[in-house]
Every structure is written in structure tokens, then in C-alpha cells.
Protein backbone atom coordinates (compact mmCIF):
# COMPACT_ATOMS: atom_id res chain seq x y z
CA UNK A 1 -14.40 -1.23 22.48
CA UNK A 2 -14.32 2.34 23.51
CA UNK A 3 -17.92 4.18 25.17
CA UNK A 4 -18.63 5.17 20.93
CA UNK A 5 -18.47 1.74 19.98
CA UNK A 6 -14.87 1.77 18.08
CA UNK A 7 -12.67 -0.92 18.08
CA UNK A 8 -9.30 0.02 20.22
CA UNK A 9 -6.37 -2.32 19.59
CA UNK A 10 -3.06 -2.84 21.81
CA UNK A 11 0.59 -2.06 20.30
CA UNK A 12 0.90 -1.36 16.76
CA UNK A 13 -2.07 -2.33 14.22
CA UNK A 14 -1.78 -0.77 11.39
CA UNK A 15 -3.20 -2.39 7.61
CA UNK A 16 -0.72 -1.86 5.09
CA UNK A 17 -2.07 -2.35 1.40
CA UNK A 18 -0.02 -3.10 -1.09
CA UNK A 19 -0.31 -4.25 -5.00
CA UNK A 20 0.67 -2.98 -8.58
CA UNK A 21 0.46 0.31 -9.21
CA UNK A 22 -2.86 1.41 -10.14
CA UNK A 23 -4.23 -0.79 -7.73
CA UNK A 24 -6.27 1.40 -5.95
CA UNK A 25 -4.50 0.78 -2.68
CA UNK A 26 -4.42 5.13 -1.81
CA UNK A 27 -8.58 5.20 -2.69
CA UNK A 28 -9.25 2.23 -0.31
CA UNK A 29 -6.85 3.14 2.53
CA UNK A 30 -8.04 7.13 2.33
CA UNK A 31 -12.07 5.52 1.85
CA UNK A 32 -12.02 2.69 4.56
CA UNK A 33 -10.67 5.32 6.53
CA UNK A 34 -13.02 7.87 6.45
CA UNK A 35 -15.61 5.41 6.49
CA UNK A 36 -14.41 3.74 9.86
CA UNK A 37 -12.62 6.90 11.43
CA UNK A 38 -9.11 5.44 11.07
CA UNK A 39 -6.27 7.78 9.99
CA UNK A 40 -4.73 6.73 6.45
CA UNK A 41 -1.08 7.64 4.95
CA UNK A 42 0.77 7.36 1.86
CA UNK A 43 3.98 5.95 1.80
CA UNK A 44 4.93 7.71 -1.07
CA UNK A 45 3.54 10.82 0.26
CA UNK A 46 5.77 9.83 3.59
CA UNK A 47 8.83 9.16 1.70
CA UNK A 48 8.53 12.88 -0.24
CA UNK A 49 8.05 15.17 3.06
CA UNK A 50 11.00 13.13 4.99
CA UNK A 51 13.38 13.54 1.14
CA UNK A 52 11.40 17.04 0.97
CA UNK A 53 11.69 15.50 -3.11
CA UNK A 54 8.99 14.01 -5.12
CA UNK A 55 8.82 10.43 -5.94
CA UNK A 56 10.20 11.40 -9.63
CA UNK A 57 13.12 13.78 -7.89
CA UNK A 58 14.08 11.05 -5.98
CA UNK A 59 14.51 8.24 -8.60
CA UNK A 60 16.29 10.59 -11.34
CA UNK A 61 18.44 12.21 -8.91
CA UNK A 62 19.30 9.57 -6.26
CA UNK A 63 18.31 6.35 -7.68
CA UNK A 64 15.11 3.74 -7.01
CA UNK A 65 17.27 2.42 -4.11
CA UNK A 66 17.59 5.98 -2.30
CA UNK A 67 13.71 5.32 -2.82
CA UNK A 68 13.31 2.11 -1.25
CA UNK A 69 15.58 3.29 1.59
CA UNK A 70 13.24 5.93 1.97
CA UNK A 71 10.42 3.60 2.23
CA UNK A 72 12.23 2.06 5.07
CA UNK A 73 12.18 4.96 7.16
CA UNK A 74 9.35 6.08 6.40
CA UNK A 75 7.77 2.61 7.69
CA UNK A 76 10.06 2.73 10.81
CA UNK A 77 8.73 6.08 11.48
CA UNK A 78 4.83 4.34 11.70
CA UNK A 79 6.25 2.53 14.37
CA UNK A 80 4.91 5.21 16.69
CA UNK A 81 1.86 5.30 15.32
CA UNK A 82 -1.22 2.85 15.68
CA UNK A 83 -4.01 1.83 13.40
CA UNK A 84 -3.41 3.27 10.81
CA UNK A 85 -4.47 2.46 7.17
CA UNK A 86 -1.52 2.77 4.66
CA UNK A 87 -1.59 2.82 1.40
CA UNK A 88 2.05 1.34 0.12
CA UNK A 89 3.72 2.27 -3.10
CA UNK A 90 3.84 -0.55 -5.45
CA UNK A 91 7.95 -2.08 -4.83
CA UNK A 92 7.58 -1.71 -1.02
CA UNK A 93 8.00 -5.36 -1.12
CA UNK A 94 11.17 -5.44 -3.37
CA UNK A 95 13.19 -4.49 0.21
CA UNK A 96 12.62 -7.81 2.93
CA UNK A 97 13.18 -4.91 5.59
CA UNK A 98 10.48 -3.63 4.56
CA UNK A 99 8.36 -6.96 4.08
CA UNK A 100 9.29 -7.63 8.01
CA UNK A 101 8.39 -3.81 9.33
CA UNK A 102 5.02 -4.63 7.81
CA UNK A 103 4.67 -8.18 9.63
CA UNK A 104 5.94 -6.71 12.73
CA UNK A 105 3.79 -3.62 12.84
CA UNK A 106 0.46 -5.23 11.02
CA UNK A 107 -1.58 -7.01 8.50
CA UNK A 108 -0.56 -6.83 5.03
CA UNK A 109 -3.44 -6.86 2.45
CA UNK A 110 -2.36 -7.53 -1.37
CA UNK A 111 -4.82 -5.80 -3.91
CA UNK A 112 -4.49 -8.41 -6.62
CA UNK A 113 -5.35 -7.55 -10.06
CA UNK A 114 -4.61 -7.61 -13.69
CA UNK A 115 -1.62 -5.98 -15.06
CA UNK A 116 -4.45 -4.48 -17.69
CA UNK A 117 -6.86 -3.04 -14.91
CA UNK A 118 -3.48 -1.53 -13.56
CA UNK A 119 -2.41 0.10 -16.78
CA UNK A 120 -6.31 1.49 -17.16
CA UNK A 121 -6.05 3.03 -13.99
CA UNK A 122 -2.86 4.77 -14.08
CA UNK A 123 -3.99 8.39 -14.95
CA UNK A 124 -0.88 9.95 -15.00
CA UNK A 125 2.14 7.08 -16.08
CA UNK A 126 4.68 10.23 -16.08
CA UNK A 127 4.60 10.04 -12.46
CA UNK A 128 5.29 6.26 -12.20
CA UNK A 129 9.26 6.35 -12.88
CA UNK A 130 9.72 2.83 -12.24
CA UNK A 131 6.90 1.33 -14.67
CA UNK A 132 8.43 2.38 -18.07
CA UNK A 133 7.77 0.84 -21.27
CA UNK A 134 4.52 -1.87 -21.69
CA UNK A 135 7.25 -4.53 -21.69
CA UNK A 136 8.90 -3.27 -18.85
CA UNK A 137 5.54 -2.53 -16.76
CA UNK A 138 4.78 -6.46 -17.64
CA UNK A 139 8.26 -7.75 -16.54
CA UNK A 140 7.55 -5.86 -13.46
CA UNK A 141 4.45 -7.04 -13.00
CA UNK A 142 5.86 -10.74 -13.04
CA UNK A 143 8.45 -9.80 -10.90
CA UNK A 144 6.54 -8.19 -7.55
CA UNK A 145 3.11 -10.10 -7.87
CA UNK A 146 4.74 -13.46 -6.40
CA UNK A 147 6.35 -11.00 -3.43
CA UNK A 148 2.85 -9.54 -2.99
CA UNK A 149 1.11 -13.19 -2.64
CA UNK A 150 4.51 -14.20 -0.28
CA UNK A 151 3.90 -11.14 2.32
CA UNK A 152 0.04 -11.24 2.20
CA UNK A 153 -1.73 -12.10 4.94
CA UNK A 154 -5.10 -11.12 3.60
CA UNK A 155 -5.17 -11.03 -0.61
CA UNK A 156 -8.73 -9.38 -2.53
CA UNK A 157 -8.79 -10.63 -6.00
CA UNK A 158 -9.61 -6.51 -7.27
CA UNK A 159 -10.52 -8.17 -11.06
CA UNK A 160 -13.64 -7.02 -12.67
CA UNK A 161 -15.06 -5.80 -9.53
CA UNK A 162 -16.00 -2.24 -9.33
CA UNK A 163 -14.03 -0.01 -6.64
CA UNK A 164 -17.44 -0.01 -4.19
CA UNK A 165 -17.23 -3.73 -4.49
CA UNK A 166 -13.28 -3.94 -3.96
CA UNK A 167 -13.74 -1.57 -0.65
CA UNK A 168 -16.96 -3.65 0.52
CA UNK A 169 -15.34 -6.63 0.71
CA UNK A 170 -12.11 -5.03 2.33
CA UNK A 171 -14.00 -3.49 4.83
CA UNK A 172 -15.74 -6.50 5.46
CA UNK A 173 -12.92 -8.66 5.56
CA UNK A 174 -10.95 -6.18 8.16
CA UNK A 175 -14.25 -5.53 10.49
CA UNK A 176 -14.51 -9.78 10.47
CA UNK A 177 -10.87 -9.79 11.72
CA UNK A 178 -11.01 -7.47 13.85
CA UNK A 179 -9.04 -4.76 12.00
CA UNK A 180 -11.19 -2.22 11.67
């Protein structure tokens, strides 16, 4: 503990969020954050400055898997960093590369909630190129939630909680472990 009474962790700490889009992940990292004076980042927002493309650019000009490379670098690039809170875009876990950067560099926390609660949150679906059509946002949805539960190390059940509760029990969770 440092002479203001913050935490200071060895090596490479960060807490990586991830869960279906509209999970809240970005609000929780960019909250806890603030609240705890830890610095927070956005994968996607990572992935655009190192493309210099938006999310959208990338997938209709180079294809989800120039996307999920990008994802890769940008989480090799955190390597540097320490305790950081990230907020990771919804298929980080669709690349195992990925999946082990995460392990190696943290704690993985899965947002788990209702493909519903997802949809309801999602303000602006034109900027979610891979969730598509409601049948294709479900098959989705079956696809990455058992790789969410598979790489989490810590998993909040986000359903019919408000967003103070959801980032009360986070932060409680992470301060208990010693991640915060």
C-alpha cells in the first residue's frame, strides 16, 4: 500500500471485463475507475487508433478477423501497462490468443446477463456490425456466453440488477481480492 492508502500491485494486473454486447462492461471499467483512481481503456477504442478505422471501417473493409487480429495487438500492447481496468469488446474471446493474453496479464471478469437486457441496452445497434439480425444476435449469444463462463475467473450475474448494483458488487468483489 502506497503513503495514500492505494493498493500497488507487482507485474501486470490489469481486470479485463468482458460479456455480450450491451453489457455494460465500458460504464463499469470507466466508473470503477474513477471511483478507485485506476486508469480504464477500451479495446475497441484501442483497436480504432492503432487501424486509425472505426470498428464498422474495419469489419466492412477488412473483415471481423482483421478485427480480432486487431484485438490481439491491441492486448499485447497492455502488456506494458499495469492495472488497468479494460473494458473488452464482446468476441474478444472468439480468438484463444486472446483468452491467454488476458490470463497472463490479469483477471478476467464475465458480465453475465440476458441476451434481452443486452438488446435493451444497445443504443445504437448500427454500430454493432457483428450482432445483425435478432436471430443472428441470439445465435451469437449461444455461441460466446459458454467462452465467457470458460475464461472467467470472476463472473457477476448483471440480471435485473440496476447498473449501481452491478458496479457495487464489482467493486466489492475486486477490493475483496485484492484487485482494486
Amino acid at each position: 500500500m502506497d503513503s495514500q492508502g492505494y493498493v500497488v500491485h507487482d507485474g501486470c494486473d490489469h481486470v479485463f471485463f468482458v460479456g455480450f454486447l450491451g453489457a455494460g462492461k465500458s460504464t463499469l471499467a470507466r466508473n470503477l475507475g474513477k471511483l478507485f483512481h485506476r486508469a480504464y481503456i477500451d479495446t475497441d477504442r484501442l483497436v480504432e487508433r492503432l487501424e486509425c478505422k472505426s470498428v464498422i471501417d474495419i469489419f466492412e473493409e477488412d473483415g471481423e478477423e482483421a478485427f480480432r487480429r486487431g484485438e490481439e495487438r491491441a492486448l499485447r500492447e497492455l502488456s506494458q501497462r499495469k492495472s488497468l481496468l479494460v473494458s473488452c469488446g464482446g468476441g474478444i474471446v472468439e480468438r484463444p490468443e486472446c483468452c491467454e493474453l488476458m490470463h497472463e496479464m490479469g483477471t478476467i471478469v464475465f458480465l453475465d446477463g440476458s441476451l434481452e437486457d443486452s438488446l435493451r441496452q444497445i443504443q445504437h445497434p448500427e454500430r454493432r456490425p457483428d450482432l445483425g439480425t435478432r436471430e443472428e444476435a441470439e445465435q451469437l449469444y449461444e455461441h460466446r456466453r459458454p467462452l465467457y463462463q470458460r475464461e472467467a475467473d470472476i463472473t457477476i450475474d448483471i440480471r435485473n440488477k440496476t447498473f449501481d448494483q452491478v458496479a457495487a458488487e464489482a467493486g466489492s468483489l475486486l477490493w475483496e481480492r485484492g484487485l482494486l
